[in-house]
C-alpha atoms as a PDB file:
ATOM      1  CA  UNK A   1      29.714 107.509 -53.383  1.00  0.00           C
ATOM      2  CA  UNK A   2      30.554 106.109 -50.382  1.00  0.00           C
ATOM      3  CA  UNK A   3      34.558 105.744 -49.983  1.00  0.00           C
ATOM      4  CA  UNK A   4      35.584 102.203 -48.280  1.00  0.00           C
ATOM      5  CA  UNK A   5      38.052 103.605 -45.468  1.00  0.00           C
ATOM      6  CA  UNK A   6      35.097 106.188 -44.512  1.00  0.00           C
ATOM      7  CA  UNK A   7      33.488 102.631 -43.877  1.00  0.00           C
ATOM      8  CA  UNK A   8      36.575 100.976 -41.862  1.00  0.00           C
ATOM      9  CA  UNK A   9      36.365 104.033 -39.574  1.00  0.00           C
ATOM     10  CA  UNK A  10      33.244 103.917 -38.858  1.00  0.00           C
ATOM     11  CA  UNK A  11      33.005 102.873 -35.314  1.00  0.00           C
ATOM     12  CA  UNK A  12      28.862 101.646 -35.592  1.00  0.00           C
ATOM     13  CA  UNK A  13      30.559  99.339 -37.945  1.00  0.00           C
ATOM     14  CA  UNK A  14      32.567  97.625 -34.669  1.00  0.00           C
ATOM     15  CA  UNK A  15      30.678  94.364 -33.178  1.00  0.00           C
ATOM     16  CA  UNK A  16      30.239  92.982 -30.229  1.00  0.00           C
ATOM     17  CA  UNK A  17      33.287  93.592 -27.719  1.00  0.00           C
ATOM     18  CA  UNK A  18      32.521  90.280 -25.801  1.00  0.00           C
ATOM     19  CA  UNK A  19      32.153  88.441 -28.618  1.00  0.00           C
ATOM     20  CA  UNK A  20      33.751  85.375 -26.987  1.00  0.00           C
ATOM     21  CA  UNK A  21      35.875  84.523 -30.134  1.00  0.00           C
ATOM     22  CA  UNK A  22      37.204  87.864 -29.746  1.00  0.00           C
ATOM     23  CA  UNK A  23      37.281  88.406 -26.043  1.00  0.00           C
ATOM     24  CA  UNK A  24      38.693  85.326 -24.375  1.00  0.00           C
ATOM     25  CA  UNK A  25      42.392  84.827 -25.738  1.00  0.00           C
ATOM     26  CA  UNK A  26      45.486  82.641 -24.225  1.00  0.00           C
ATOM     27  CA  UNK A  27      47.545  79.807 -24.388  1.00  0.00           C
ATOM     28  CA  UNK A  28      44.496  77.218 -23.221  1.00  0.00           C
ATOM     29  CA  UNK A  29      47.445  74.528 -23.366  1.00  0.00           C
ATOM     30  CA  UNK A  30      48.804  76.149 -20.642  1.00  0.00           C
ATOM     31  CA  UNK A  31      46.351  77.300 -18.374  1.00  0.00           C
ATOM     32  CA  UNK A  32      46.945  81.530 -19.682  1.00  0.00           C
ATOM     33  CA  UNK A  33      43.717  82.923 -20.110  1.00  0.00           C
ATOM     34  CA  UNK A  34      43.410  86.555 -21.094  1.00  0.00           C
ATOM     35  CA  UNK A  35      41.007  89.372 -22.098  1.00  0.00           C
ATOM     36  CA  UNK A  36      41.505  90.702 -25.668  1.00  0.00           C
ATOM     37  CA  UNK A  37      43.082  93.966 -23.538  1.00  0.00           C
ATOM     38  CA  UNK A  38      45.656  91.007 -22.074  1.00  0.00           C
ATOM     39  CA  UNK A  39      44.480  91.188 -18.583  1.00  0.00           C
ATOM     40  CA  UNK A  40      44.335  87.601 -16.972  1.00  0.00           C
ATOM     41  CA  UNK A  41      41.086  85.879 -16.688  1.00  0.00           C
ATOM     42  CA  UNK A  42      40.445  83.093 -14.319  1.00  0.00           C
ATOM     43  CA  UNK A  43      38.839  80.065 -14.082  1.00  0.00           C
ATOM     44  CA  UNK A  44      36.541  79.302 -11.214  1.00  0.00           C
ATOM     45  CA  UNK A  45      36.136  74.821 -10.686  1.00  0.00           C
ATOM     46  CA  UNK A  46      32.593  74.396 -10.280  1.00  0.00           C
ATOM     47  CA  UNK A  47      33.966  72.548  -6.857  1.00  0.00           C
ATOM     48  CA  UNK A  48      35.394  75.495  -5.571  1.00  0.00           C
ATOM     49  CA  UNK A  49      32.181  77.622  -5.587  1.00  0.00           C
ATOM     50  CA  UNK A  50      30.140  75.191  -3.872  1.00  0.00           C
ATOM     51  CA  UNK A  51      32.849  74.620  -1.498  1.00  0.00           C
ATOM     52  CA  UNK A  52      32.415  78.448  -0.727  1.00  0.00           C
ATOM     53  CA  UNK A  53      28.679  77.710   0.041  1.00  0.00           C
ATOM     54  CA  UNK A  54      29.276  74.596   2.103  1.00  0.00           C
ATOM     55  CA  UNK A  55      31.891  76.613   3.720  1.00  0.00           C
ATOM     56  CA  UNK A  56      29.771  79.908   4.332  1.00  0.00           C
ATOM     57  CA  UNK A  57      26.526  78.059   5.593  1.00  0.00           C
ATOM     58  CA  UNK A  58      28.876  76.366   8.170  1.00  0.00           C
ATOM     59  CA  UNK A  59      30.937  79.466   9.521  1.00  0.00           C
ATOM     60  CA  UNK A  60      27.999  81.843   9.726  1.00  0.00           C
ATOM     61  CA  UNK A  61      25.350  79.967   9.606  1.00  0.00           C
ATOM     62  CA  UNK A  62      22.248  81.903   7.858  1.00  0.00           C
ATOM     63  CA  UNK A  63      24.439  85.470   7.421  1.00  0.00           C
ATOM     64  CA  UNK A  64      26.081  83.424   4.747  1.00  0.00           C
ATOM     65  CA  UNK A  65      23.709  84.877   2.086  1.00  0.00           C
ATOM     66  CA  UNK A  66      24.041  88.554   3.767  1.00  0.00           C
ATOM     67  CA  UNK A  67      28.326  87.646   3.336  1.00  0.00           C
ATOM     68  CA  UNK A  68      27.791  86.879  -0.418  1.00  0.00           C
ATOM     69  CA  UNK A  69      25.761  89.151  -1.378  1.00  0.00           C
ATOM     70  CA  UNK A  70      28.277  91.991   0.012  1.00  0.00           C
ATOM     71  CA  UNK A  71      30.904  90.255  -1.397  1.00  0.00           C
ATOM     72  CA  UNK A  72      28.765  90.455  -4.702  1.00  0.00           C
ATOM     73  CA  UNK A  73      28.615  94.006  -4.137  1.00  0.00           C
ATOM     74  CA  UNK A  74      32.547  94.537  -3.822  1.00  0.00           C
ATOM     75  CA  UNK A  75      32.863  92.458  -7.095  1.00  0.00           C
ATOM     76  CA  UNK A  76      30.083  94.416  -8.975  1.00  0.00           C
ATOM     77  CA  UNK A  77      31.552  97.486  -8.551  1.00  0.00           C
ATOM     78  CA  UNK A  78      35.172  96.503 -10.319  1.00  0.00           C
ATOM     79  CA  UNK A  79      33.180  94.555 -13.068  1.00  0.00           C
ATOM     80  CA  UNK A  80      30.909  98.205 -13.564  1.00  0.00           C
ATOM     81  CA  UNK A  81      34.679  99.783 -13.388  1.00  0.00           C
ATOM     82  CA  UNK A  82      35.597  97.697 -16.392  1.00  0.00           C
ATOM     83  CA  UNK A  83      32.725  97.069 -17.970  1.00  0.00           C
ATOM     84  CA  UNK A  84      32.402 101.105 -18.511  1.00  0.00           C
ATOM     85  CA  UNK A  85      36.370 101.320 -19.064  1.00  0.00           C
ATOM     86  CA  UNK A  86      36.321  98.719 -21.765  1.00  0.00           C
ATOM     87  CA  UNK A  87      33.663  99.782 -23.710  1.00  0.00           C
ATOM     88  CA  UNK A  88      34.600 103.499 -23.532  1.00  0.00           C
ATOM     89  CA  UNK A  89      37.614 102.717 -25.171  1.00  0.00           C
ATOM     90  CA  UNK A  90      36.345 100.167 -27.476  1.00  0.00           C
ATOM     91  CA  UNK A  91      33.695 102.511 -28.821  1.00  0.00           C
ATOM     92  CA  UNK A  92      35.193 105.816 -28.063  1.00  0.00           C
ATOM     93  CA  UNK A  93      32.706 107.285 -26.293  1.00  0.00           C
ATOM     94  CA  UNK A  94      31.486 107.291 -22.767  1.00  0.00           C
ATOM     95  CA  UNK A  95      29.042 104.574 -22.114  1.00  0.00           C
ATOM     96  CA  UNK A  96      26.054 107.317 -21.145  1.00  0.00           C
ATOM     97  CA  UNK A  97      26.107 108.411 -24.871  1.00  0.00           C
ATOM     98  CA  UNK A  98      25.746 104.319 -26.370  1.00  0.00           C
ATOM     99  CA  UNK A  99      22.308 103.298 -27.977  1.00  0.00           C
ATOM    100  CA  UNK A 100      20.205 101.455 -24.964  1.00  0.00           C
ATOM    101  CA  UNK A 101      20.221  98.231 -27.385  1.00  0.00           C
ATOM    102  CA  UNK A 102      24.057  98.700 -27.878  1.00  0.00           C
ATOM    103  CA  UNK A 103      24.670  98.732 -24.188  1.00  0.00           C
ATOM    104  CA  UNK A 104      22.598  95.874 -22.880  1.00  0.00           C
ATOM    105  CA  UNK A 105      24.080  93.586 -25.894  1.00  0.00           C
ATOM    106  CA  UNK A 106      27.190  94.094 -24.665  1.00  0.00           C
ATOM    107  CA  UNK A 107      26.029  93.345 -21.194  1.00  0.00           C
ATOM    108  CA  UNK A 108      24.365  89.871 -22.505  1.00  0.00           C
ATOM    109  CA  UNK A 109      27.310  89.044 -24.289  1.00  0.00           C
ATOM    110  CA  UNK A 110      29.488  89.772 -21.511  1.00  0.00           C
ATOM    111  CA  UNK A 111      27.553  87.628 -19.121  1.00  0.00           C
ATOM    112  CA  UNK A 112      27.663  84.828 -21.670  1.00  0.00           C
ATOM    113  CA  UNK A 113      30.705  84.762 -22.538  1.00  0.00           C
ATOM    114  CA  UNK A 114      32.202  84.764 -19.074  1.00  0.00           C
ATOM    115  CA  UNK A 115      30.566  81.973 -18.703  1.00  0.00           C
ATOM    116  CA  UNK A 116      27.796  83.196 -16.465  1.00  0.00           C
ATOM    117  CA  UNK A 117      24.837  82.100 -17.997  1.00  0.00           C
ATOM    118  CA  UNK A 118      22.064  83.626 -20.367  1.00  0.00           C
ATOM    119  CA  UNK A 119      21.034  87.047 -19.487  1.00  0.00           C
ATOM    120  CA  UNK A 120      17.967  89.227 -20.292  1.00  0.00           C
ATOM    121  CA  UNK A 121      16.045  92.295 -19.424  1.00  0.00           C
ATOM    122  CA  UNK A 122      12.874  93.092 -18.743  1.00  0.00           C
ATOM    123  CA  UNK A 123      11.083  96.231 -18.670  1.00  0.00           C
ATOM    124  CA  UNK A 124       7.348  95.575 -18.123  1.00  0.00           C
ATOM    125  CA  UNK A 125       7.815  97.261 -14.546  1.00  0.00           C
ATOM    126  CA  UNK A 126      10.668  99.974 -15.465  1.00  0.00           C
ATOM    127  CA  UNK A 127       7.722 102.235 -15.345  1.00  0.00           C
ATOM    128  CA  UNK A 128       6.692 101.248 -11.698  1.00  0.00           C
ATOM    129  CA  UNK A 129      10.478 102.016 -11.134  1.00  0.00           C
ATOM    130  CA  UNK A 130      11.701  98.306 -11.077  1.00  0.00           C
ATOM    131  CA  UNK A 131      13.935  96.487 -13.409  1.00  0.00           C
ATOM    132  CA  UNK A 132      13.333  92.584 -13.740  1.00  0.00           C
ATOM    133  CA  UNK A 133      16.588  90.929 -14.532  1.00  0.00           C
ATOM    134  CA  UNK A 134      16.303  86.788 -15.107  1.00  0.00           C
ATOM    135  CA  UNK A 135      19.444  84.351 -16.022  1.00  0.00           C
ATOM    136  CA  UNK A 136      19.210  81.018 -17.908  1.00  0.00           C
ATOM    137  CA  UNK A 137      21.768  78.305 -16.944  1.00  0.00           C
ATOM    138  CA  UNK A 138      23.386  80.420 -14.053  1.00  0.00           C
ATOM    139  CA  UNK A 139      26.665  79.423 -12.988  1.00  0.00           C
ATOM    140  CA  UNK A 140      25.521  80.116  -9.586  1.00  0.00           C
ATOM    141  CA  UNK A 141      22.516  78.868  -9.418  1.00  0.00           C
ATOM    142  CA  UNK A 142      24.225  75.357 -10.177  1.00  0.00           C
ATOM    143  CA  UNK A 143      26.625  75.454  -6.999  1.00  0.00           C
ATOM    144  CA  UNK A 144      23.879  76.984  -4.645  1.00  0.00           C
ATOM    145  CA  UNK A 145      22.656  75.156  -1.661  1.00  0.00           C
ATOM    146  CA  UNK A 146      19.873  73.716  -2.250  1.00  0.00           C
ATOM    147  CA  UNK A 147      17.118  75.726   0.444  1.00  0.00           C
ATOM    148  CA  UNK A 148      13.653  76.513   0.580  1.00  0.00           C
ATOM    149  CA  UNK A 149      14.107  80.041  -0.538  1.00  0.00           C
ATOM    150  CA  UNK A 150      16.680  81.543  -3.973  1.00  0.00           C
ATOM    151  CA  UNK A 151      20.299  81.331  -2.902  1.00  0.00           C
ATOM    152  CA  UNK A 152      22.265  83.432  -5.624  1.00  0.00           C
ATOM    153  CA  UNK A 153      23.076  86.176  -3.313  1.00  0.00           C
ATOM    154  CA  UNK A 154      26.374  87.346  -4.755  1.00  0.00           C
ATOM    155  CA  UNK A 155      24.433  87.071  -8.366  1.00  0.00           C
ATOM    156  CA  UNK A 156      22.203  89.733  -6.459  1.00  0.00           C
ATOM    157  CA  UNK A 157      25.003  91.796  -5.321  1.00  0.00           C
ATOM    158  CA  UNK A 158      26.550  92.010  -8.731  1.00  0.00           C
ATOM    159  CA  UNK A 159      23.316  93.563 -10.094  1.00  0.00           C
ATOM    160  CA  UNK A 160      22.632  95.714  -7.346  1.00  0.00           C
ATOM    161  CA  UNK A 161      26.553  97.187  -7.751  1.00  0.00           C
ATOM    162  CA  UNK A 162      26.857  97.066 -11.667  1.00  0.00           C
ATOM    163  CA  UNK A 163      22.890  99.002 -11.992  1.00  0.00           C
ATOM    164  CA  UNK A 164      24.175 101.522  -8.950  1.00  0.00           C
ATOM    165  CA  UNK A 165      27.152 102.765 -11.080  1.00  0.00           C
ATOM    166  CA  UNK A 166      25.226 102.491 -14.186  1.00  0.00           C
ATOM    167  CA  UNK A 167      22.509 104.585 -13.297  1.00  0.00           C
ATOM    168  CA  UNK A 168      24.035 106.849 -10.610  1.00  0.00           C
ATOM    169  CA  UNK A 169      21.833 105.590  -7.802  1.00  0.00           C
ATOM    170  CA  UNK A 170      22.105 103.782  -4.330  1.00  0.00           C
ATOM    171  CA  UNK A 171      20.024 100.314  -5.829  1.00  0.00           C
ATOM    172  CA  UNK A 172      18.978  96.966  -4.322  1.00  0.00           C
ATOM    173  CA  UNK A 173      18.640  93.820  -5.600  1.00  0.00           C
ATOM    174  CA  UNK A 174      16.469  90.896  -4.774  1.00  0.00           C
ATOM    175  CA  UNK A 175      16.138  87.216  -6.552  1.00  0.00           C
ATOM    176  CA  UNK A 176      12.614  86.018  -6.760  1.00  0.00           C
ATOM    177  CA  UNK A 177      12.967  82.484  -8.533  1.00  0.00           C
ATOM    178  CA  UNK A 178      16.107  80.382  -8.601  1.00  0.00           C
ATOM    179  CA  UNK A 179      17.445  77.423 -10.788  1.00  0.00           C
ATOM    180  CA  UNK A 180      18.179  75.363  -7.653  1.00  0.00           C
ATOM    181  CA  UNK A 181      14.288  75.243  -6.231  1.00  0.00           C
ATOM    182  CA  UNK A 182      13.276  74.279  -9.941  1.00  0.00           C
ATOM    183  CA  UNK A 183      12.313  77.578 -11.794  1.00  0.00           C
ATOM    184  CA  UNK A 184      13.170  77.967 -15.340  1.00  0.00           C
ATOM    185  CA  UNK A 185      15.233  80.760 -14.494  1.00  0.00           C
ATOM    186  CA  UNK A 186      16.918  82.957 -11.718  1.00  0.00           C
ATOM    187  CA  UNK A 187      14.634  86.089 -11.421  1.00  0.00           C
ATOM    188  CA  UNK A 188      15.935  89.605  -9.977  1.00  0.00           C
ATOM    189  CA  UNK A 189      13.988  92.633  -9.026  1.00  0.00           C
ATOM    190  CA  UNK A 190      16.353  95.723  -8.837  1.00  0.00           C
ATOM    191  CA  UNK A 191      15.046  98.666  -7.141  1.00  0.00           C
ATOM    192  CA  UNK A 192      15.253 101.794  -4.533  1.00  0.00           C
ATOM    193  CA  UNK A 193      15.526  99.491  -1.177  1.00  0.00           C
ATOM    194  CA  UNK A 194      13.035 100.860   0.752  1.00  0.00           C
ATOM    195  CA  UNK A 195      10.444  99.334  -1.884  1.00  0.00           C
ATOM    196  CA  UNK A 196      12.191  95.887  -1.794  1.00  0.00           C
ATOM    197  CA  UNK A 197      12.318  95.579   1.490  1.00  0.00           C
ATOM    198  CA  UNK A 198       9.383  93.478   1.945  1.00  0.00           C
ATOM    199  CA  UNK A 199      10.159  91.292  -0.408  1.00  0.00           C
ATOM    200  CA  UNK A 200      12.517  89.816   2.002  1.00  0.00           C
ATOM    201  CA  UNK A 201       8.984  88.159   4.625  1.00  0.00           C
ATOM    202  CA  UNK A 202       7.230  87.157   1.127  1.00  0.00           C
ATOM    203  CA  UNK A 203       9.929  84.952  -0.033  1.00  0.00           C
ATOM    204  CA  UNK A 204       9.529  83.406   3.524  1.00  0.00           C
ATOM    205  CA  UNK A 205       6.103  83.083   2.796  1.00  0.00           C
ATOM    206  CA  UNK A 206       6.921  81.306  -0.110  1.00  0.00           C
ATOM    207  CA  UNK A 207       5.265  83.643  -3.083  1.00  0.00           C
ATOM    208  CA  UNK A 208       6.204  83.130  -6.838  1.00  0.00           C
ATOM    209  CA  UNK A 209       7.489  85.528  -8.121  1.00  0.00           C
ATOM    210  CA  UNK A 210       3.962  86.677  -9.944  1.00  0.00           C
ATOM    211  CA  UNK A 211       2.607  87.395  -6.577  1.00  0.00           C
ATOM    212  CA  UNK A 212       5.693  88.885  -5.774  1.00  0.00           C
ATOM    213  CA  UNK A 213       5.469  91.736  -8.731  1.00  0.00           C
ATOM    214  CA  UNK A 214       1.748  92.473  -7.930  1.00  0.00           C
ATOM    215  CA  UNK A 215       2.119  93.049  -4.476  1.00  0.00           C
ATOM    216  CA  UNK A 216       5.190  95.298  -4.872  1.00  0.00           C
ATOM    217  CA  UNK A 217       3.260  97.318  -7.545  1.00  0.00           C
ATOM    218  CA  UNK A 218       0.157  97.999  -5.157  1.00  0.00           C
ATOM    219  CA  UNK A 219       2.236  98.451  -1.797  1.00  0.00           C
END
């Protein structure tokens, strides 16, 4: 028979470390929003994100998507940093050794509960050697200037940083459909570069992200 503290130890038994009743702690009265590890978590006004677009599109014109999407890149890199840190300790065990379905629930949940939007994978292409990430309700999609072409660049540089550390390779990221044109969904391809390159003249050309896939498949 199974003894009850051999059950409390059990660390499969843990849930969800974002678990946003669990995660996000603080004295809301007072502005003090923490992590359940009692780092400080911030707030960012939906004003002051597209006031950083506005801004951006005036300064530099069109590098302002090249700007964010570095800047995603900075950012992605400290969220991998604590992403891995956090669930290490959590689970006690390095986050290379977590079951697949373990590790992208915590990444959904983590996405959600920072308020991001709705996150899921896809792995039709992972064979092909691309990744196909999409986001419901993006929090940057809704502050995005409103173009002809996606506009959640540092959304893109996130992925392309947070995949890089988590699969110990130099990877891209591209967004194929966006919230802000219409689409149900922001779309992103992550991949080696050199096969997303092109990418970059069909999105000019103005193909869905169907056509997209297929060509990148056959090229």
């Amino acid at each position: 028979m199974i003894e009850v503290s051999k059950l409390v130890e059990d660390k499969s038994l843990l849930g969800n470390y974002f678990a946003s009743s669990a995660y996000v702690q603080g004295d809301f009265e007072f502005g003090l929003i923490e992590n359940r590890q009692g780092s400080r978590l911030i707030a960012l006004p939906e004003v002051l994100l597209q006031a950083i677009n506005v801004s951006l599109k005036e300064e530099v014109g069109s590098a302002a998507g090249i700007v964010l999407f570095n800047c995603g890149r900075w950012w992605g890199k400290s969220f991998y940093r604590r992403f891995n840190e956090e669930l290490s300790e959590y689970y006690g065990k390095p986050i290379a050794q977590m079951e697949m379905v373990e590790l992208l629930q915590s990444l959904k949940q983590c996405w959600k509960t920072h308020g991001w939007g709705i996150l899921n994978l896809e792995m039709d292409y992972y064979q092909q050697g691309f990744l196909i990430i999409t986001v419901e309700n993006s929090a940057f999609a809704e502050t995005a200037n409103v173009e002809n072409q996606p506009q959640c660049f540092l959304e893109a540089g996130i992925f392309s940083a947070f995949f890089s550390g988590l699969t110990g390779r130099n990877l891209h990221c591209v967004q194929t459909s966006c919230e802000s044109m219409g689409a149900e969904s922001n779309r992103f391809v992550v991949g080696i570069l050199n096969r997303l390159k092109p990418v970059e003249s069909w999105l000019e050309e103005n193909q869905d992200h169907e056509t997209i896939m297929k060509r990148l498949i056959n090229s």
